[in-house]
Protein backbone atom coordinates (compact mmCIF):
# COMPACT_ATOMS: atom_id res chain seq x y z
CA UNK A 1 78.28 -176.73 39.31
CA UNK A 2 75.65 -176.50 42.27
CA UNK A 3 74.77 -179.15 44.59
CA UNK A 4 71.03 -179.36 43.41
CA UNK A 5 71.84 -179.22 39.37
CA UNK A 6 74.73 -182.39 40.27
CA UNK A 7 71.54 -184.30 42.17
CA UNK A 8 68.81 -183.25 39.59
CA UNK A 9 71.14 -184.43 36.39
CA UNK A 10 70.14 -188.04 37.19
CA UNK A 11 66.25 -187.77 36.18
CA UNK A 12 65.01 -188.98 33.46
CA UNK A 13 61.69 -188.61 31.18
CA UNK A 14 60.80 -191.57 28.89
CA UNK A 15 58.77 -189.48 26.40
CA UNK A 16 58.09 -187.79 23.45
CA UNK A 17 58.90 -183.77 23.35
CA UNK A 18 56.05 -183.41 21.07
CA UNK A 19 53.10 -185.04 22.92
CA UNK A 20 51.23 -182.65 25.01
CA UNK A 21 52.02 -184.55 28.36
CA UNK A 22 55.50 -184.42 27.87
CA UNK A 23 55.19 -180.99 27.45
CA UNK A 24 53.45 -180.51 30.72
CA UNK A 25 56.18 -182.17 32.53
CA UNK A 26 59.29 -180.71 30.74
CA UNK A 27 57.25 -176.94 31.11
CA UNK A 28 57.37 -177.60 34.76
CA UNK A 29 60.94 -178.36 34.68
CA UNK A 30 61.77 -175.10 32.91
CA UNK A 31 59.49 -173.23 35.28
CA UNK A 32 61.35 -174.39 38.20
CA UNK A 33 65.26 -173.72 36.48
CA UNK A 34 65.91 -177.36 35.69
CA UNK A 35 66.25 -179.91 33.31
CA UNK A 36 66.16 -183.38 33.09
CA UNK A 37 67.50 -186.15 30.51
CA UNK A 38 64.73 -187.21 27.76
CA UNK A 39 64.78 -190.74 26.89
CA UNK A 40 62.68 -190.95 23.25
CA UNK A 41 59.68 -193.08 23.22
CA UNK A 42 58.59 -193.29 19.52
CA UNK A 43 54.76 -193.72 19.73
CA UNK A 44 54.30 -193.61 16.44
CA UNK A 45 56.45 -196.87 15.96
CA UNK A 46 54.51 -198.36 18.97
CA UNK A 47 57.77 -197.83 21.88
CA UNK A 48 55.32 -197.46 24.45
CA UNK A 49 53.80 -200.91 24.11
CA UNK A 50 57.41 -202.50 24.21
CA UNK A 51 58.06 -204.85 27.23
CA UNK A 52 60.79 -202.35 28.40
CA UNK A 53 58.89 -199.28 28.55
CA UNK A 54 55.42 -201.24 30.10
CA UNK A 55 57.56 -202.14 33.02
CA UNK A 56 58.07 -198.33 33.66
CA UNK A 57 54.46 -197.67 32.54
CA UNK A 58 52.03 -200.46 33.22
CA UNK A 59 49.25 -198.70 30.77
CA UNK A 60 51.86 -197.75 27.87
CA UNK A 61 51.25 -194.38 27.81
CA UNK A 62 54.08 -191.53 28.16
CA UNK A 63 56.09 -189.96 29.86
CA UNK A 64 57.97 -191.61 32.56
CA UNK A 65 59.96 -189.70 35.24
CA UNK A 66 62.87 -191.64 36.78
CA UNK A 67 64.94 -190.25 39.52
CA UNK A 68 67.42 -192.44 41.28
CA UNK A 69 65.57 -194.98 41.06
CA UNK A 70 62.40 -193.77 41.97
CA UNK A 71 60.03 -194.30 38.62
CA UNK A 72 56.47 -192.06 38.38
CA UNK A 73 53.93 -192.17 36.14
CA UNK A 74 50.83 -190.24 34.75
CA UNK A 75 51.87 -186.42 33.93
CA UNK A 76 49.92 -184.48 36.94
CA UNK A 77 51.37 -186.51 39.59
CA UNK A 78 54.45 -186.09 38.20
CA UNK A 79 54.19 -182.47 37.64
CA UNK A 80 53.29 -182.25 41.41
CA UNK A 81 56.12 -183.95 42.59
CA UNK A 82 58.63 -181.61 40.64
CA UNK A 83 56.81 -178.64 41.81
CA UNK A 84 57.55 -179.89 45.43
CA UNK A 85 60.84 -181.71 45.47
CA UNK A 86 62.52 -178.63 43.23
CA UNK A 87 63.41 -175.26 44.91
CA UNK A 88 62.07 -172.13 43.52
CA UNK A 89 58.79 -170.46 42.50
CA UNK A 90 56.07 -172.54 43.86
CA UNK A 91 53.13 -173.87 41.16
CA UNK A 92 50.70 -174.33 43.76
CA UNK A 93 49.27 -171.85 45.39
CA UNK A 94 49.38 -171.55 48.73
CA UNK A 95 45.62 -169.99 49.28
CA UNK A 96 43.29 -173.09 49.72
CA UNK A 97 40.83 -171.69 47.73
CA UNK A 98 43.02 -170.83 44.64
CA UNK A 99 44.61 -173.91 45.12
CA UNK A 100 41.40 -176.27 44.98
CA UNK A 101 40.49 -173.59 41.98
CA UNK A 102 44.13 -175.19 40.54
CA UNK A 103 43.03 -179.06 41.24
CA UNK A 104 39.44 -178.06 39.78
CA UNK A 105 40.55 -176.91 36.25
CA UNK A 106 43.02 -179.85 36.11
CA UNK A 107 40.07 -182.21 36.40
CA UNK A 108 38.42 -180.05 34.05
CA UNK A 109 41.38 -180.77 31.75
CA UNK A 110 41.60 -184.40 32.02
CA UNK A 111 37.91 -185.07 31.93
CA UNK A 112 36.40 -182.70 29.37
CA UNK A 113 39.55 -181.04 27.09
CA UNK A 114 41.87 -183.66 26.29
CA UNK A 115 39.71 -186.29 23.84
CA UNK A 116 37.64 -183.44 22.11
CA UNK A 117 41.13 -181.52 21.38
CA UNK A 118 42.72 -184.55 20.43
CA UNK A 119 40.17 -185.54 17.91
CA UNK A 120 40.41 -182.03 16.18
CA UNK A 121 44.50 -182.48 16.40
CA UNK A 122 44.04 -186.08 14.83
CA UNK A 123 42.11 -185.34 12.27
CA UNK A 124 43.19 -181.43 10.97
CA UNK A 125 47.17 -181.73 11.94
CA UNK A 126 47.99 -185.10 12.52
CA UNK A 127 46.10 -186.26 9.47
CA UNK A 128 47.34 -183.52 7.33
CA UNK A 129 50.52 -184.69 7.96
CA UNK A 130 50.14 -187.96 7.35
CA UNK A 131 48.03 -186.57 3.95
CA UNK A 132 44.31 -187.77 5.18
CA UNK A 133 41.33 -186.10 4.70
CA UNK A 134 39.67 -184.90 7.90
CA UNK A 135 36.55 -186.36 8.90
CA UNK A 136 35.00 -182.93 9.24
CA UNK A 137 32.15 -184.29 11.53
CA UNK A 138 34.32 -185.86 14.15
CA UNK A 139 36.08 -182.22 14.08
CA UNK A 140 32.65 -180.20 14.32
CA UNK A 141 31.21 -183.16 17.20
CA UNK A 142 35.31 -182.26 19.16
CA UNK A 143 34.93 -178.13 18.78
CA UNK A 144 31.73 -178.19 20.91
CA UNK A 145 32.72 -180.30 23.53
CA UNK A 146 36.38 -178.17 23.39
CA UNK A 147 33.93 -175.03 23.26
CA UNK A 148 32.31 -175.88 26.23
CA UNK A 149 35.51 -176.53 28.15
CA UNK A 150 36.58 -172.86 27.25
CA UNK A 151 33.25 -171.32 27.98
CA UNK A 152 34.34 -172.20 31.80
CA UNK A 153 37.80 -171.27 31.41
CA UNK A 154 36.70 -167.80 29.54
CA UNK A 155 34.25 -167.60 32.72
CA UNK A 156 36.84 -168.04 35.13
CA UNK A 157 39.54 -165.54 33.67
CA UNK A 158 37.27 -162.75 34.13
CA UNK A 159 39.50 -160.53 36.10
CA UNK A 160 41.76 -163.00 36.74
CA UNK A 161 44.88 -163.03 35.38
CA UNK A 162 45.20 -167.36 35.57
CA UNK A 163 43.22 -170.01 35.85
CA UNK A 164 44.03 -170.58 39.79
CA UNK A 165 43.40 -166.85 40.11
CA UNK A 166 46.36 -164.19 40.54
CA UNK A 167 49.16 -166.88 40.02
CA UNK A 168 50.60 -168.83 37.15
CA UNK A 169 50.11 -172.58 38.50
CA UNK A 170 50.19 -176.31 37.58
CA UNK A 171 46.49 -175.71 35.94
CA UNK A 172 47.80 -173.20 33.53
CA UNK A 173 50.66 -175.57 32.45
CA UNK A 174 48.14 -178.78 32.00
CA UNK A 175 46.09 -176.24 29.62
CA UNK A 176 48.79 -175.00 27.55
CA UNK A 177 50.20 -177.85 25.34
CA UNK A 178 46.28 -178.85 24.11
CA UNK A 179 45.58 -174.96 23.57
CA UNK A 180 48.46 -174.70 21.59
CA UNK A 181 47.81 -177.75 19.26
CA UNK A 182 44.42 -176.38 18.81
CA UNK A 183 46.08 -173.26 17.61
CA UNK A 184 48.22 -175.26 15.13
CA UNK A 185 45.20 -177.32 13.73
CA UNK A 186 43.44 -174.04 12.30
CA UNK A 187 40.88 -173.83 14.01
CA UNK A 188 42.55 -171.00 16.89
CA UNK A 189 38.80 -168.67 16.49
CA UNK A 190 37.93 -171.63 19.48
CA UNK A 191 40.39 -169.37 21.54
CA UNK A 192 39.90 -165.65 20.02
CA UNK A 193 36.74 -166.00 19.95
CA UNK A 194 36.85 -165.55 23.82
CA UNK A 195 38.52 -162.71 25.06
CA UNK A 196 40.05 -163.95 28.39
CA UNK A 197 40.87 -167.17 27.11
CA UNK A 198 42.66 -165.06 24.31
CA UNK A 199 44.30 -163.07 26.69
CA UNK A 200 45.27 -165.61 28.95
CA UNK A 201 46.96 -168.06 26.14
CA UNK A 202 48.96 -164.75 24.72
CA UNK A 203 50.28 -163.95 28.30
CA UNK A 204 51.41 -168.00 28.85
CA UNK A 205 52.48 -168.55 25.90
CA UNK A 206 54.80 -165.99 25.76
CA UNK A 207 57.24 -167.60 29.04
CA UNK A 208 60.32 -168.31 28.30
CA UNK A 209 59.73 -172.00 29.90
CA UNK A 210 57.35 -172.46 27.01
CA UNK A 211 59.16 -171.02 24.92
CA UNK A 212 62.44 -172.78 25.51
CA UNK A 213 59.86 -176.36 25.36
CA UNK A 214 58.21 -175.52 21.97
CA UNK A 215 61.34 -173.41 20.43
């Protein structure tokens, strides 16, 4: 066994393989050749409220990386410390302008994807599931605001073959797990309806790090 998969056996992610921030985090593992061990956080019995796992979370959210005793928290940061403390294939580009281009549609992400896609996941897959009937105009209100989101992304991809330009990065990995659950929820004309975002998600989608995370 090599030196760096003995030191890297010792992290830990306190999460849930299924939520998309998990998925950003255990993407970015596969991208750079490693693994890590997952510790399950049921959210859906309320695990990330417990005393135990707000000590390693102050806000209760998930996931958690832990490695030798170093504990991180919130899914970009910890994405960016992977990407730099692993060896192989950088995630950031080195170009400053490609790499503020990364940072950009990771902000984009955070501020304007994430609650419109999770209302539409809440209330067409998640509520499915748990055998509710969607709320049809919190899903309409949550496809224009995710609409709007890929409008800019569809923008940006013109020509481009990622969202940070000629490189796969960080900001394509953030994207991917709320993309995908759109996909699942029915409602995947958001993303063929736009030709570079459709293009884009088929050539992501198709690595064998996301692969090996949603398989």
């Amino acid at each position: 066994m090599c030196p760096s998969t003995v030191k890297e056996a010792s992290m830990k992610i306190f999460g849930l393989p299924g939520s998309p921030c998990t998925r950003k985090v255990m993407t970015t593992l596969a991208e750079k050749g490693q693994e890590a061990e997952i510790v399950l956080v049921d959210v859906s019995k309320g695990e990330q409220k417990a005393p135990a796992h707000l000590a390693r979370q102050p806000f209760g959210r998930i996931p958690t990386l832990e490695d030798n005793g170093f504990s991180l928290y919130e899914s970009q940061a910890i994405m960016r410390y992977l990407d730099e403390k692993l060896p192989g294939t950088s995630l950031q580009p080195k170009a400053l302008e490609e790499r503020a281009r990364m940072n950009q549609f990771m902000s984009i992400e955070q501020s304007y994807l994430v609650a419109p896609a999770v209302g539409i996941v809440k209330q067409l897959l998640l509520g499915k599931m748990a055998g509710r009937e969607p709320d049809m105009a919190i899903v309409e209100a949550a496809k224009v605001e995710v609409a709007k989101a890929l409008d800019v992304a569809d923008q940006a991809l013109a020509g481009e073959k990622y969202l940070a330009g000629s490189s796969f990065s960080l900001a394509d990995i953030d994207w991917m797990p709320y993309v995908h659950y759109i996909v699942q929820s029915g409602v995947g004309a958001l993303i063929t309806d736009r030709p570079n975002v459709a293009a884009w998600w088929q050539r992501v989608s198709g690595r064998p790090s996301w692969q090996k995370v949603v398989g």
